[in-house]
Each structure stands twice: as structure tokens, then as C-alpha cells.
N, C-alpha and C. Protein backbone atom coordinates (compact mmCIF):
# COMPACT_ATOMS: atom_id res chain seq x y z
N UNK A 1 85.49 116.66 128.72
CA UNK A 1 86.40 115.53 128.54
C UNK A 1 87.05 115.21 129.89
N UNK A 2 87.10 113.87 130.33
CA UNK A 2 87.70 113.49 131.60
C UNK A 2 89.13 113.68 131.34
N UNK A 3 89.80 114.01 132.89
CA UNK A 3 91.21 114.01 132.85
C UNK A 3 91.86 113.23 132.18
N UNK A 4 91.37 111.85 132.19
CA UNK A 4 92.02 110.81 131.78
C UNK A 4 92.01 110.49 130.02
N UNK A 5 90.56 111.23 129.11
CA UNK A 5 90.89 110.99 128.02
C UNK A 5 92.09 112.87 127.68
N UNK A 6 91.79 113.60 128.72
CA UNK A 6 92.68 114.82 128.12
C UNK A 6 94.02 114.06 128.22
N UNK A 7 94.76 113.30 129.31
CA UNK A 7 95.83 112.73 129.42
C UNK A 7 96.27 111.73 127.97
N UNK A 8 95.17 110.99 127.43
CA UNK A 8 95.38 110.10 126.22
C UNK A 8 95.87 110.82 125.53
N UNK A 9 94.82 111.80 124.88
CA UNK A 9 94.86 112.48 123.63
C UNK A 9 96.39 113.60 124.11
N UNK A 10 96.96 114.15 125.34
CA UNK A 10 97.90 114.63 124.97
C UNK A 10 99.61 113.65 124.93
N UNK A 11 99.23 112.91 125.25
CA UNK A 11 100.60 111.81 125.18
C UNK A 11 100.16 111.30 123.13
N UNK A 12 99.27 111.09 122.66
CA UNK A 12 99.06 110.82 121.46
C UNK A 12 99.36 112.12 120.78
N UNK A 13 99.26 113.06 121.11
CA UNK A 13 100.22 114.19 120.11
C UNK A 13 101.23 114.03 120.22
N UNK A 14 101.99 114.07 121.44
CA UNK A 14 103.50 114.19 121.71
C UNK A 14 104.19 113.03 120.91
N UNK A 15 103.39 112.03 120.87
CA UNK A 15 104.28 110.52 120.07
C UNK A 15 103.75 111.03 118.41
N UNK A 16 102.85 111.45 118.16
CA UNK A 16 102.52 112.16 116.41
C UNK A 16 103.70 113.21 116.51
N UNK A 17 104.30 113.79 117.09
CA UNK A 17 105.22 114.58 116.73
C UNK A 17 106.84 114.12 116.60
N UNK A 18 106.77 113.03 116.96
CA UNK A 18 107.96 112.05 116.82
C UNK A 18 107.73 111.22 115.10
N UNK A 19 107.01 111.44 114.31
CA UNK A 19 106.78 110.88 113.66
C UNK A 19 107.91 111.12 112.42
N UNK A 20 108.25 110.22 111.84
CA UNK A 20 108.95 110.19 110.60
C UNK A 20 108.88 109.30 109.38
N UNK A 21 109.31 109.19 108.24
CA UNK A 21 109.11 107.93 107.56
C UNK A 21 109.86 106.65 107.51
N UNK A 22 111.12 106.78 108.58
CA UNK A 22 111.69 105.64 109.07
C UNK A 22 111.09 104.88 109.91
N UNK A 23 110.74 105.73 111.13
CA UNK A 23 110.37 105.20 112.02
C UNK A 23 108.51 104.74 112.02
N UNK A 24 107.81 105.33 110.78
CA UNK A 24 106.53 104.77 110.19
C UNK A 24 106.93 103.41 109.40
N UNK A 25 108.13 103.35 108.81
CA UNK A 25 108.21 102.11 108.17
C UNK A 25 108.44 100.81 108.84
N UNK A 26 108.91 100.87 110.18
CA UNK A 26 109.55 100.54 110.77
C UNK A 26 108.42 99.70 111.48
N UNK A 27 107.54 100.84 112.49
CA UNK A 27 106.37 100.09 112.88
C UNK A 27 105.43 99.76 111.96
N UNK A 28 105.10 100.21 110.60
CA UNK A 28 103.94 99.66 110.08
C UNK A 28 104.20 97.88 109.98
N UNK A 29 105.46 97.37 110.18
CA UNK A 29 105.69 96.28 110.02
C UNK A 29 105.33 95.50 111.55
N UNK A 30 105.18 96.40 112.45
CA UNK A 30 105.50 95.78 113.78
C UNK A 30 103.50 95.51 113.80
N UNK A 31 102.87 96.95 113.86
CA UNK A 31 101.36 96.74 113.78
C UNK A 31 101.15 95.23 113.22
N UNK A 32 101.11 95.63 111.93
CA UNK A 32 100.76 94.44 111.10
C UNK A 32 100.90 93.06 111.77
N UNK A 33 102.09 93.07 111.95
CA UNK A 33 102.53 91.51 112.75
C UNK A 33 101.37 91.28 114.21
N UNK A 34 100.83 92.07 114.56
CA UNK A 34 100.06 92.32 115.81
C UNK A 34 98.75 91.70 115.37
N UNK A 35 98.19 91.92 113.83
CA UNK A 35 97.07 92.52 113.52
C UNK A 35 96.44 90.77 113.43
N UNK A 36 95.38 90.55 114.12
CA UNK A 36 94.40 89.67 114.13
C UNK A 36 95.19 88.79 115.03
N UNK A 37 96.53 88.89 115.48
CA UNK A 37 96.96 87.84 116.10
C UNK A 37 97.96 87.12 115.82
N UNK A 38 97.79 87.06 114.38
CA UNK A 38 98.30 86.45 113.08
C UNK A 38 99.95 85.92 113.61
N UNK A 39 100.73 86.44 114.00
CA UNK A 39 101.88 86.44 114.24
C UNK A 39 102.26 85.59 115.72
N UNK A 40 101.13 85.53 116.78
CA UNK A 40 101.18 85.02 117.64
C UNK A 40 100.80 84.09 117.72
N UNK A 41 99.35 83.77 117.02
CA UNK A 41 99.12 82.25 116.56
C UNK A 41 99.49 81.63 115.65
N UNK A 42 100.88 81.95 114.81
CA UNK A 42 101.97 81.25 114.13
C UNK A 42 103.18 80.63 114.91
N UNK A 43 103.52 81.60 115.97
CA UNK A 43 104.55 81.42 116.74
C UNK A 43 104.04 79.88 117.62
N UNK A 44 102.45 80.41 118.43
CA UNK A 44 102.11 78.63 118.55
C UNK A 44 101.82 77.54 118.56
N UNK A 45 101.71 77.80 117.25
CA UNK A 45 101.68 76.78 116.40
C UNK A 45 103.11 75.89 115.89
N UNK A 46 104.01 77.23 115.83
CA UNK A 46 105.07 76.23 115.65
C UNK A 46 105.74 75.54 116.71
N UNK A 47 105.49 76.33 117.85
CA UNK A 47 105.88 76.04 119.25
C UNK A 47 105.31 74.68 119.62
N UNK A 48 104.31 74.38 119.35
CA UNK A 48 103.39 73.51 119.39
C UNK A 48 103.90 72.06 118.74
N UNK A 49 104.42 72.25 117.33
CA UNK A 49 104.93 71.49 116.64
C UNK A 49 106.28 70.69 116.82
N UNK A 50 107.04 71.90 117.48
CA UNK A 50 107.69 71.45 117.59
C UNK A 50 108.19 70.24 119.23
N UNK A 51 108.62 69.08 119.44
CA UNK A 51 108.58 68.47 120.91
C UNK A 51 109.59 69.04 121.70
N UNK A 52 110.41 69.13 121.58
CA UNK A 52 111.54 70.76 122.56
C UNK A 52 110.39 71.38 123.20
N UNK A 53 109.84 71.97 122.49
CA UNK A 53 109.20 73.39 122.82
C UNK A 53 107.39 73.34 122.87
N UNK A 54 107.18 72.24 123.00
CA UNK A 54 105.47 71.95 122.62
C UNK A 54 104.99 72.32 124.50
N UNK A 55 105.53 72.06 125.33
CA UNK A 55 104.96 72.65 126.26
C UNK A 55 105.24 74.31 126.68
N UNK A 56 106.02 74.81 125.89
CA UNK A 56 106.15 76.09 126.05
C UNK A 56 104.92 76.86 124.74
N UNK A 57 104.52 76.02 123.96
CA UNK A 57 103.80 76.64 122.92
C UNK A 57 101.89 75.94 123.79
N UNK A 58 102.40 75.52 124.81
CA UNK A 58 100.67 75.02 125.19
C UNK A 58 100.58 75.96 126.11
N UNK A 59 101.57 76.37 126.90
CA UNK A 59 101.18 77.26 128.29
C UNK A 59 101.06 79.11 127.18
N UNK A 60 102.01 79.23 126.44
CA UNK A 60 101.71 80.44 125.46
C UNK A 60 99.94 79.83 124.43
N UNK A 61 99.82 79.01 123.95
CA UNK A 61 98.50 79.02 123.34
C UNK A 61 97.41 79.42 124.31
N UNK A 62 97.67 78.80 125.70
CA UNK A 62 96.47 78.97 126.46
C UNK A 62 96.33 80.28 126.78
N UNK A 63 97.45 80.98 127.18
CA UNK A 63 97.65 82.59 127.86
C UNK A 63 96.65 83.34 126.31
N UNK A 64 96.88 83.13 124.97
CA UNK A 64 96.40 83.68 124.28
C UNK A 64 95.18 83.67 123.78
N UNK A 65 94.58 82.02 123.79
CA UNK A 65 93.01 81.86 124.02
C UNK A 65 92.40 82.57 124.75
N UNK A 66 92.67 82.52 126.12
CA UNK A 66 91.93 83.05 126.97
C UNK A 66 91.90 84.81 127.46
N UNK A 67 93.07 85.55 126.81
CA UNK A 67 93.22 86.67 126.89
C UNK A 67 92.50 87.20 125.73
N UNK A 68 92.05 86.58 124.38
CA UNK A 68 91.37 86.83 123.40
C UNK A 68 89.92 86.40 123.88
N UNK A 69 89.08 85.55 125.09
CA UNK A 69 88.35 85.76 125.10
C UNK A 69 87.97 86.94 125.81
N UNK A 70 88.72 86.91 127.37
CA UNK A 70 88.68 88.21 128.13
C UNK A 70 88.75 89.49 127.44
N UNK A 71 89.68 89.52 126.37
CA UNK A 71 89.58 91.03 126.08
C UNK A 71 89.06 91.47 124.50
N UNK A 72 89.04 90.59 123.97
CA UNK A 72 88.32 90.83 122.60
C UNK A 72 86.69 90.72 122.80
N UNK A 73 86.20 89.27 123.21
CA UNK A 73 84.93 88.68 123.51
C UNK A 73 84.35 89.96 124.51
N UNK A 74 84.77 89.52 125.59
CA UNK A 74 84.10 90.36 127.22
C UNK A 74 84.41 92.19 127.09
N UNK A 75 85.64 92.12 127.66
CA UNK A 75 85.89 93.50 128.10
C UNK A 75 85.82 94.72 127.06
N UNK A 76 86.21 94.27 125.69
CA UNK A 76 85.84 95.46 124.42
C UNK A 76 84.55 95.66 124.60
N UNK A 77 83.16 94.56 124.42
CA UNK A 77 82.02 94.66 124.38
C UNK A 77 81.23 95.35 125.63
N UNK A 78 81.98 95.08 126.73
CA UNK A 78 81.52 95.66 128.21
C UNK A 78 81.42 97.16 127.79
N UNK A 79 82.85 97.58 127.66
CA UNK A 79 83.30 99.03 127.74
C UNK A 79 82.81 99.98 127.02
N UNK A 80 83.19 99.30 125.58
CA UNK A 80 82.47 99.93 124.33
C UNK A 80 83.41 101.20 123.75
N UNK A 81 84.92 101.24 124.56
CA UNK A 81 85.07 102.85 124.29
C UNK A 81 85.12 103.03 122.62
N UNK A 82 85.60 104.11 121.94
CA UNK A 82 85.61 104.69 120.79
C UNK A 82 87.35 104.88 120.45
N UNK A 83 87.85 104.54 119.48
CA UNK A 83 89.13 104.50 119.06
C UNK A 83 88.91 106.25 118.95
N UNK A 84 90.62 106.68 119.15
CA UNK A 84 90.91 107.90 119.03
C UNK A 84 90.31 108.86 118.32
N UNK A 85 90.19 108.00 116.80
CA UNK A 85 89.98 108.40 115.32
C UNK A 85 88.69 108.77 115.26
N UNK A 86 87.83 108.33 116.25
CA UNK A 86 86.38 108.14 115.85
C UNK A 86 86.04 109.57 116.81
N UNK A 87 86.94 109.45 117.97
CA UNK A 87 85.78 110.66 119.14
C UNK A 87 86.97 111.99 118.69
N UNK A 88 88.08 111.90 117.53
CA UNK A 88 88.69 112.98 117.18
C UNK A 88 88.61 112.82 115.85
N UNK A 89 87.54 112.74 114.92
CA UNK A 89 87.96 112.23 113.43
C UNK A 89 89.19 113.31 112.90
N UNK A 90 89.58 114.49 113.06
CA UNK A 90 91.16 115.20 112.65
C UNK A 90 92.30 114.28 112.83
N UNK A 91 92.25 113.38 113.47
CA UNK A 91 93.46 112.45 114.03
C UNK A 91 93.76 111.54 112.08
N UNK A 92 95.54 111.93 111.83
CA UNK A 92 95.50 111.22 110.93
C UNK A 92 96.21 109.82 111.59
N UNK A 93 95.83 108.62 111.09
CA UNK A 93 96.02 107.41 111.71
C UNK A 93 97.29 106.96 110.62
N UNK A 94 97.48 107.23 109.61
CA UNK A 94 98.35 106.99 108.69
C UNK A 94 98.35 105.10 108.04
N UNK A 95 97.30 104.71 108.96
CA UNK A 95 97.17 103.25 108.53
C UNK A 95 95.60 103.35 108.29
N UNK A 96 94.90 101.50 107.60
CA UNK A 96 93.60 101.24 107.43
C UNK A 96 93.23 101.46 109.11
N UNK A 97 92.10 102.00 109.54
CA UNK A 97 91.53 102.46 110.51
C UNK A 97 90.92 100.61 110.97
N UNK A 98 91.38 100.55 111.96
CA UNK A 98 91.07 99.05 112.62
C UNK A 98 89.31 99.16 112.93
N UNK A 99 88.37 98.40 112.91
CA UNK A 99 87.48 98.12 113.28
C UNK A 99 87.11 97.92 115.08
N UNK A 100 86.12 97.84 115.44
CA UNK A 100 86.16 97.20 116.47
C UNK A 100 86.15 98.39 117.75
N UNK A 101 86.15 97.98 119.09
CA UNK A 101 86.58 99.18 120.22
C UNK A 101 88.20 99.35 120.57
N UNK A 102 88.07 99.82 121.24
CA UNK A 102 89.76 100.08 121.72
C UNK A 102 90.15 99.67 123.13
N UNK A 103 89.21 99.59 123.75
CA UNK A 103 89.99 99.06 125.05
C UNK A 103 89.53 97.86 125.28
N UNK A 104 90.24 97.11 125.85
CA UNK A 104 91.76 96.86 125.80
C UNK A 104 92.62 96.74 124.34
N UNK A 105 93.74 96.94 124.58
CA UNK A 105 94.54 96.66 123.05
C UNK A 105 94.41 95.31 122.85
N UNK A 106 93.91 94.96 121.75
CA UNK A 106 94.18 93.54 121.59
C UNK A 106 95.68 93.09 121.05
N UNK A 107 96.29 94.16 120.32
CA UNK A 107 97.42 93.68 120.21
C UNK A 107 98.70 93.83 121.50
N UNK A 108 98.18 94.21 121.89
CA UNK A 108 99.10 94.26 123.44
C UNK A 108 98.73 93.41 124.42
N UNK A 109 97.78 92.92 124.38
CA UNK A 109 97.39 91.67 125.02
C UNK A 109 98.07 90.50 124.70
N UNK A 110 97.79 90.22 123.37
CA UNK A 110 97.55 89.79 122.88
C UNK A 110 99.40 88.98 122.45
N UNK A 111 100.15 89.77 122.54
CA UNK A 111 101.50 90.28 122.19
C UNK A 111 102.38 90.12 123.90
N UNK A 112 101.67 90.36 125.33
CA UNK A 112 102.57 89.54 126.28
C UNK A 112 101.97 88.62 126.22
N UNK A 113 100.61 88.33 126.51
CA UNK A 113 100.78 87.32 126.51
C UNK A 113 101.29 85.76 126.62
N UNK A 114 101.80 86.29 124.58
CA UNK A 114 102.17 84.84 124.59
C UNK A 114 103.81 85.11 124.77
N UNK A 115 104.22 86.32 124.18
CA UNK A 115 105.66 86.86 125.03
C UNK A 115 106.43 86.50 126.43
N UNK A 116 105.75 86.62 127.35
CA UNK A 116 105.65 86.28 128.65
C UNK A 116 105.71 84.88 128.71
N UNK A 117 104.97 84.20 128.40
CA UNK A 117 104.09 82.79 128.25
C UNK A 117 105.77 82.22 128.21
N UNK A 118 106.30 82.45 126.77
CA UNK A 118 107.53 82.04 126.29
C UNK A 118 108.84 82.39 127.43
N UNK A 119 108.78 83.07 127.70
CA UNK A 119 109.87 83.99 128.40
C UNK A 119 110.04 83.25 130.19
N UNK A 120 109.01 83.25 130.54
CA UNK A 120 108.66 82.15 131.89
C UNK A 120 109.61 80.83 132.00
N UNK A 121 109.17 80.72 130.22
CA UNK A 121 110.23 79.49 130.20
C UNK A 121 111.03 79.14 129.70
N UNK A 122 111.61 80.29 128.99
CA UNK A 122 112.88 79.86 128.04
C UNK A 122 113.33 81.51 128.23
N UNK A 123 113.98 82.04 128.90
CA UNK A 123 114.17 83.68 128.50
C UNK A 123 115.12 83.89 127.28
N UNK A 124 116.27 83.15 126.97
CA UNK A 124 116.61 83.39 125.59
C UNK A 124 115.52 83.54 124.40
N UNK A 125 115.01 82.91 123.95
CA UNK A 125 113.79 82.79 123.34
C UNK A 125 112.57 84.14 123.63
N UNK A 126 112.24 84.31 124.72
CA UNK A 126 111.62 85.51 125.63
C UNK A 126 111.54 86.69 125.30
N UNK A 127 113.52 86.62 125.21
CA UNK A 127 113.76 88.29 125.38
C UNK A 127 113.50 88.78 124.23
N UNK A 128 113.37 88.11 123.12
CA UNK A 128 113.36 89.00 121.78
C UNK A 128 111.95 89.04 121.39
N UNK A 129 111.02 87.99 121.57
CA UNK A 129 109.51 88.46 121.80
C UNK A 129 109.14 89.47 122.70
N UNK A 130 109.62 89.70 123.59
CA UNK A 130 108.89 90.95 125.04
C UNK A 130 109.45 92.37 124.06
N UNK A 131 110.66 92.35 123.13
CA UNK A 131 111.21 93.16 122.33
C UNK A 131 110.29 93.44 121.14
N UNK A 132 109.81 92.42 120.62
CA UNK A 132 108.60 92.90 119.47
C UNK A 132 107.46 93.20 120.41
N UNK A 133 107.13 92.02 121.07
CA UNK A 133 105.52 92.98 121.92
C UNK A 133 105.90 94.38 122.39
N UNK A 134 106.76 95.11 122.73
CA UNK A 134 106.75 96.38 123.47
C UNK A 134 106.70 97.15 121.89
N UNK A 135 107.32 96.79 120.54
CA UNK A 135 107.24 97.22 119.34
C UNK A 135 106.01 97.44 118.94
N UNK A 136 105.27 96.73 118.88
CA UNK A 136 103.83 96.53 118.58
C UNK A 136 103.00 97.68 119.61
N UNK A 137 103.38 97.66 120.70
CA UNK A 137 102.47 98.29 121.65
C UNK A 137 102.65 99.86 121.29
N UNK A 138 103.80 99.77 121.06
CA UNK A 138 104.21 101.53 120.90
C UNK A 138 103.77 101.83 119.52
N UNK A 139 103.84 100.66 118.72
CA UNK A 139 102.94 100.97 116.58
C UNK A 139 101.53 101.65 117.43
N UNK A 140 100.68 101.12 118.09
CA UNK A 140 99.48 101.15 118.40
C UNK A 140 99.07 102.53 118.78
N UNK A 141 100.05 103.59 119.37
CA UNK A 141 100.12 104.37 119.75
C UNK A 141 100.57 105.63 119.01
N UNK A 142 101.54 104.71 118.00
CA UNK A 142 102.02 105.92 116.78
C UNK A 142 101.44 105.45 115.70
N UNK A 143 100.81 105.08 115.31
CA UNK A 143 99.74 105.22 114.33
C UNK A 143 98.48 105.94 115.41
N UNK A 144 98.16 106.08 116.57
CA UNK A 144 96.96 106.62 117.45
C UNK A 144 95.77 106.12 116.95
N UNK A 145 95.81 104.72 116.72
CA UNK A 145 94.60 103.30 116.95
C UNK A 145 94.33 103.30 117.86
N UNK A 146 95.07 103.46 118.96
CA UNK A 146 94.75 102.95 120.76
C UNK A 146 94.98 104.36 121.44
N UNK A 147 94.22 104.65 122.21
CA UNK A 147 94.80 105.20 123.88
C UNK A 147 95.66 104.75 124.82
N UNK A 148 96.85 105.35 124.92
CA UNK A 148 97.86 104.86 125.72
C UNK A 148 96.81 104.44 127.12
N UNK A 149 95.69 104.67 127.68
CA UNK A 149 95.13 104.16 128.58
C UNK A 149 94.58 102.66 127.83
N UNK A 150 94.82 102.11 126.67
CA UNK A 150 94.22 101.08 126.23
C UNK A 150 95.19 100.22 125.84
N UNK A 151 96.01 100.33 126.15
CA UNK A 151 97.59 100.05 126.00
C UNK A 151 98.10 99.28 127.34
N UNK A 152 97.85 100.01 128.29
CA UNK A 152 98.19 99.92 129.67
C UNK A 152 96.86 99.11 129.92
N UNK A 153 95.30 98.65 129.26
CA UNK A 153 95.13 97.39 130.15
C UNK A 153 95.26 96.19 129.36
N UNK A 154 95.89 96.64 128.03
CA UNK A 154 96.23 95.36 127.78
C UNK A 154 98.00 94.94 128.16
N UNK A 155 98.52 95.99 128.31
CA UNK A 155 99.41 95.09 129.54
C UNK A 155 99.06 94.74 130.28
N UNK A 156 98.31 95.07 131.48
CA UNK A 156 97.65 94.24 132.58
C UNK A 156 96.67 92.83 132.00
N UNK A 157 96.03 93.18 130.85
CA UNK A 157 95.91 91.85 130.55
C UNK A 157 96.48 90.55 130.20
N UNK A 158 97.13 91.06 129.26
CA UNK A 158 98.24 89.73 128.86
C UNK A 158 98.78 89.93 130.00
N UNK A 159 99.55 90.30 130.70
CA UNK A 159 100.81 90.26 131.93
C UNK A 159 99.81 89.17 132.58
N UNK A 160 98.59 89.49 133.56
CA UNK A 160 97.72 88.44 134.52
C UNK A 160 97.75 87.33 133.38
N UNK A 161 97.34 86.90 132.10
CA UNK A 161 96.98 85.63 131.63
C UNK A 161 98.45 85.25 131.73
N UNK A 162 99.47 85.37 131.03
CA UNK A 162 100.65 84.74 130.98
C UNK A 162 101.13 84.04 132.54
N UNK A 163 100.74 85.10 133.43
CA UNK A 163 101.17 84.72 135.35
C UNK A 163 100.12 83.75 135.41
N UNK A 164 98.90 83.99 134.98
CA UNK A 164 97.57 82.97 135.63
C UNK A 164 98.16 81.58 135.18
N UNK A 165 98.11 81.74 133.68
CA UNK A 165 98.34 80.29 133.00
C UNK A 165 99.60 79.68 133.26
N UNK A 166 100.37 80.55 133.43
CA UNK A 166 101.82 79.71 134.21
C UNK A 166 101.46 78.93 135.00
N UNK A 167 100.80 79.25 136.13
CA UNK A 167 100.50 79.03 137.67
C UNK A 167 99.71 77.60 137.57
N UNK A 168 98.39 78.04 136.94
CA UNK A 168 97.20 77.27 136.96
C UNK A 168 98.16 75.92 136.02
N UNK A 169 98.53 75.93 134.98
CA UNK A 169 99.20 75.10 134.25
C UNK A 169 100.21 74.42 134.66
N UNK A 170 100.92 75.24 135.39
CA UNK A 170 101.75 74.86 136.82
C UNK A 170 101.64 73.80 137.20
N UNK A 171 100.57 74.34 137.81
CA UNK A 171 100.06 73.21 138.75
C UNK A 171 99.60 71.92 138.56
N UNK A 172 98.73 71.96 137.34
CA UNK A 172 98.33 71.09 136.48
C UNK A 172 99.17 69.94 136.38
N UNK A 173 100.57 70.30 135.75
CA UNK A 173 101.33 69.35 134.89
C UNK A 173 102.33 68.79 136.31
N UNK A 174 102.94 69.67 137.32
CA UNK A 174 103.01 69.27 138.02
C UNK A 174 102.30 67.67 138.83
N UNK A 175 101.11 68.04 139.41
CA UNK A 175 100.10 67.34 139.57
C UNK A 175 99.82 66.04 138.95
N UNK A 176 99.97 66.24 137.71
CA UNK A 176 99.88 64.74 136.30
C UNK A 176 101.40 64.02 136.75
N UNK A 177 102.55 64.84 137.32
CA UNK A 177 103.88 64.01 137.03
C UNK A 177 103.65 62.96 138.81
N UNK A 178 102.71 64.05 139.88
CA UNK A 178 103.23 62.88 141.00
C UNK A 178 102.17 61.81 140.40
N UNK A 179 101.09 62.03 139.78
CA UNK A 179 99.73 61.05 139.65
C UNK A 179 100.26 59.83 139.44
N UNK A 180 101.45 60.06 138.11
CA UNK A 180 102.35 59.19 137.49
C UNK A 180 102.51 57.99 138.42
């Protein structure tokens, strides 16, 4: 076993030993909200809907399109790794066992993302999403679905899409106002 999965698997005991039924009730709500997205492509959608906030829900839609292709589409399929559960079947997960690979987290991607996305431009609004995405990231870890190494590139993922699409979008809309 490489250093790096002995490093996973011992930070994933140490957080299984923190375990309780408060703090399982607590995140099974946070996972869930993570799970398919579901919660993030509600948020922009309404963001979207609404005209206040419709350009803060286009620069967050895009950060999340495109971090769902990079890391669901591309980089899971590249890598291929094996969820915890599978290369330790003893691991109890205490939830339905997610499908799919594990690296990158998709819900941690998936979760700054559009967190970030929001936060860029409204930080009231921001701060309490970057507060559920860090919720979600840590469910992922205490249920031991993910490798805290799968955790950490989907922070680096969402973190780069939310900065890219700022920038690139940036520039964009910028650009459309001198065209004007």
C-alpha cells in the first residue's frame, strides 16, 4: 500500500472514531444535499430565476457544468480509483454505498464550486454556502465514501472552476459592456 493510501485510510479511522448518532444525523442530511448535485443545481436555478441574482447564478451554473464535466466525465474515468469500501470491504459506510469512482469528490467539487461562484460575488450570501460545502466535504469523509486525498482534489477542483469562470466570465461580460 502506498504512503499515500496508508495516510487515507489512517485519517478515515481517526474521523470513524469521532462518530456518534448526532453528529451521523447531522451529516446524513449534509451528504444527501451533495448527492447528484441536486442541491446545487436548485440553488441555480433559482439564482438564475431570479434578476438580482441571475448573473451570480450564470457565473455559479457555469463553474458547475464544467467542473461536472472535468471531474465526473474526465478525471473519475482517467483515474479509475476504488472507493474506500471497495479496496477495504470491513469499512462500515453507515450510508447506501455511492456508485461510481472516488476521485475526485464530486460532491466537493461540486459544492465550491458553485459556493465560491456565489461568494466572489455576494459574500453575505457566500458565507453560508462555503459553510454547507465544507459540511458536505467532511459527510464524505465520515461516512468514508471518499479518501480525504479525494476530497482535497475536489477542492482544487471546484476552487480552479469557480477562479477560472470568474475570470474567463469576467472578462466576457466586461468586454459585452465596452462593445455596448
Amino acid at each position: 500500500m502506498s504512503a499515500i493510501t496508508s495516510w487515507d485510510f489512517s485519517v478515515l479511522e481517526a474521523i470513524e472514531g469521532i462518530r456518534n448518532e448526532v453528529l451521523t444525523f447531522i451529516l446524513r442530511i449534509f451528504t444527501y444535499m451533495g448527492e447528484k448535485g441536486w442541491f446545487w443545481v436548485l440553488l441555480c436555478i433559482i439564482l438564475l430565476i431570479i434578476p438580482k441574482t441571475r448573473k451570480i447564478g450564470i457565473y455559479a451554473a457555469v463553474a458547475l457544468a464544467v467542473q461536472f464535466l472535468l471531474g465526473e466525465v474526465l478525471t473519475k474515468n482517467l483515474v479509475c480509483r476504488d472507493r474506500p469500501f471497495i479496496q477495504h470491504p470491513d469499512i462500515d459506510t453507515i450510508i447506501k454505498h455511492p456508485s461510481g469512482y472516488s476521485f475526485p469528490s464530486g460532491h466537493t467539487s461540486s459544492s465550491l464550486a458553485v459556493a465560491l461562484s456565489v461568494f466572489f460575488h455576494n459574500k453575505k450570501l457566500g458565507a453560508p454556502l462555503i459553510v454547507t460545502a465544507v459540511l458536505i466535504m467532511f459527510s464524505r469523509l465520515y461516512f468514508e465514501v471518499h479518501f480525504p486525498t479525494d476530497v482535497i482534489g475536489g477542492i482544487i477542483l471546484g476552487t480552479a472552476m469557480a477562479v477560472t469562470v470568474y475570470f474567463v466570465l469576467g472578462y466576457f461580460f466586461k468586454k459585452k459592456k465596452t462593445d455596448e
